[in-house]
C-alpha atoms as a PDB file:
ATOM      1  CA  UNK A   1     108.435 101.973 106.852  1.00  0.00           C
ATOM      2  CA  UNK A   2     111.133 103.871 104.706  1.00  0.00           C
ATOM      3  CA  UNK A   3     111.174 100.922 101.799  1.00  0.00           C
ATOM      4  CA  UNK A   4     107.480 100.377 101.888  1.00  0.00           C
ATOM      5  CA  UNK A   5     106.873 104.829 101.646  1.00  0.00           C
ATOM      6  CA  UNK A   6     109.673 104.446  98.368  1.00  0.00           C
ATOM      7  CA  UNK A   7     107.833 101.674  96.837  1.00  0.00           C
ATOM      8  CA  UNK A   8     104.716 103.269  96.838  1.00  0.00           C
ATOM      9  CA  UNK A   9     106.062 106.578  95.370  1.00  0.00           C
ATOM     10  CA  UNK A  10     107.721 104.758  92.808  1.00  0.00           C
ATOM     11  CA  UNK A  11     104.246 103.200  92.109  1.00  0.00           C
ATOM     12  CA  UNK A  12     102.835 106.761  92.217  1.00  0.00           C
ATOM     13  CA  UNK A  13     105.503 107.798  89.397  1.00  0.00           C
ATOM     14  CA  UNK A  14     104.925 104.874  87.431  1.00  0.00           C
ATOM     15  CA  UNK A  15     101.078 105.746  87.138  1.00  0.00           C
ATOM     16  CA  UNK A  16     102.102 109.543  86.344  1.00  0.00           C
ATOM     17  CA  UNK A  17     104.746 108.316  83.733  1.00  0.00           C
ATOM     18  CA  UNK A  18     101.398 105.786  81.555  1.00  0.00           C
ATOM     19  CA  UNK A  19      99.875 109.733  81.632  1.00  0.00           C
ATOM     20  CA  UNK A  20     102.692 111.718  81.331  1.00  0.00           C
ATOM     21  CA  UNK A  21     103.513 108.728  77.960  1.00  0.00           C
ATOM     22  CA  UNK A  22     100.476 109.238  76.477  1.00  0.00           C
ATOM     23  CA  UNK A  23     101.421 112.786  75.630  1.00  0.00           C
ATOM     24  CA  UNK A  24     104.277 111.849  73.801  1.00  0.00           C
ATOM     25  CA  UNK A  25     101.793 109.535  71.953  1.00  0.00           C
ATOM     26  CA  UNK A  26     101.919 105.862  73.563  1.00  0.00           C
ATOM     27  CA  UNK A  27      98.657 103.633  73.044  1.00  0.00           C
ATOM     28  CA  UNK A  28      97.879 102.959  76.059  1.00  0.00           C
ATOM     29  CA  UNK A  29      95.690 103.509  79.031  1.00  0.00           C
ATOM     30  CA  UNK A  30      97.020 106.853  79.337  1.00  0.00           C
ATOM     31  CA  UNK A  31      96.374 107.820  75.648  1.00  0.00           C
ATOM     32  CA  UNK A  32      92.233 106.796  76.760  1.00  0.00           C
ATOM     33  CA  UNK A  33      92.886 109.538  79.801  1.00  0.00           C
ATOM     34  CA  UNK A  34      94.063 112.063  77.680  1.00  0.00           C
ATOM     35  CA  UNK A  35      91.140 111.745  74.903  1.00  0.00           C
ATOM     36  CA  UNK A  36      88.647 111.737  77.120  1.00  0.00           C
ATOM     37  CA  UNK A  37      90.043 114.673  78.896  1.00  0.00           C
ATOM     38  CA  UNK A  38      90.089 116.648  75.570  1.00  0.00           C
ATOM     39  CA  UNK A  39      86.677 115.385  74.441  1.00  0.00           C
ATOM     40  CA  UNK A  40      84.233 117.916  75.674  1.00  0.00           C
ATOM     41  CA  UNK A  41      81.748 115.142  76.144  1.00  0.00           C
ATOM     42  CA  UNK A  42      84.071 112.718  77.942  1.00  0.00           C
ATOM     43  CA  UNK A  43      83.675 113.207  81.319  1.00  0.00           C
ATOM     44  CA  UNK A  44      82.742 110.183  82.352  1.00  0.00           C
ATOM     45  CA  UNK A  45      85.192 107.761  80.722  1.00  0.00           C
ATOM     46  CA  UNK A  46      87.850 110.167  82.218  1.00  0.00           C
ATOM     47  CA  UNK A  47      86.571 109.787  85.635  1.00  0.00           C
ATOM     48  CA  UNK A  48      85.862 106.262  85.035  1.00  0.00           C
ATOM     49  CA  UNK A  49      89.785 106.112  83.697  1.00  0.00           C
ATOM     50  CA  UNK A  50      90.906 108.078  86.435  1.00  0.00           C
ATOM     51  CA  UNK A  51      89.635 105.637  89.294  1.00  0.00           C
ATOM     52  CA  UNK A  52      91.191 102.581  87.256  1.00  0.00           C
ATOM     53  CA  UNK A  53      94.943 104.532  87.838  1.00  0.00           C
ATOM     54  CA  UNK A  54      93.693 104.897  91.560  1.00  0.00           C
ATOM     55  CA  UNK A  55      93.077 101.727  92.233  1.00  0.00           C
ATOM     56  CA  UNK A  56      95.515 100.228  90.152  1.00  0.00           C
ATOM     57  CA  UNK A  57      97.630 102.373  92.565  1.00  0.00           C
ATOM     58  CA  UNK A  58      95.161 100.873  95.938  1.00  0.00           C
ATOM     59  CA  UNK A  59      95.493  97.459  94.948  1.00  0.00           C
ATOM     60  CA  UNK A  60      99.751  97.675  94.863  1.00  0.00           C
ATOM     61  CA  UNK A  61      99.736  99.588  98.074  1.00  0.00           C
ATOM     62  CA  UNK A  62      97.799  96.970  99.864  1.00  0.00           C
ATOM     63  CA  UNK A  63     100.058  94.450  98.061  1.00  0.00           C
ATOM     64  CA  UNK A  64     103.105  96.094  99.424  1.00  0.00           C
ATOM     65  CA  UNK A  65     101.397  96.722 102.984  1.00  0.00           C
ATOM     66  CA  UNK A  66     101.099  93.053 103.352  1.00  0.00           C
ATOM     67  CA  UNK A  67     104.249  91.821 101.963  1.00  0.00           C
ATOM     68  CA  UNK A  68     105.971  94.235 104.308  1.00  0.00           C
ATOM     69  CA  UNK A  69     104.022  93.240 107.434  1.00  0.00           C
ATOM     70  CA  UNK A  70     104.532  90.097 106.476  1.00  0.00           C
ATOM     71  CA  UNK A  71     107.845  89.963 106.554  1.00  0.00           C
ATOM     72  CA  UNK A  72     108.833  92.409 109.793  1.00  0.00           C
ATOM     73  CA  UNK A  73     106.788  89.433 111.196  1.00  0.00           C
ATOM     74  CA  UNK A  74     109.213  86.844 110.326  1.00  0.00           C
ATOM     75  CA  UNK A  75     111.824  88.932 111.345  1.00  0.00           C
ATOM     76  CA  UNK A  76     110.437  89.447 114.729  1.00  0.00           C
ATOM     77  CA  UNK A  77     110.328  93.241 114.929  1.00  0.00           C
ATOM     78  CA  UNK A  78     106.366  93.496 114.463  1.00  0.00           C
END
């Protein structure tokens, strides 16, 4: 479980480092967080943004979950 718990908080980083970028002024998805964060009227692309970073973050997890289980099963120690 130790390699699958480090891939998913490098994940985790990754997503906080497109955010973190876009304060240092990168064009990217992060750059869309941070207007719509500092738009008074915004709220609902930043919520709609902020669920696309969660489940970017779901959809590796589950990705990594089954690669893992995967493979402790062809090692024999599932």
């Amino acid at each position: 479980m130790g390699v699958h718990a480090g891939a998913i908080a490098t994940v985790v980083f990754a997503l906080f480092m497109v955010i973190i970028g876009a304060m240092t002024g990168t064009d990217d998805l992060g750059q869309l967080i941070l207007e719509s964060l500092s738009d008074k009227h915004g709220i609902g692309n930043g919520l709609m943004l902020g669920l696309c970073v969660a489940f970017i973050g779901l959809a590796v997890d589950q990705i990594l979950r089954t690669w893992a289980n995967e493979h402790r099963k062809a090692l024999g120690l599932a």
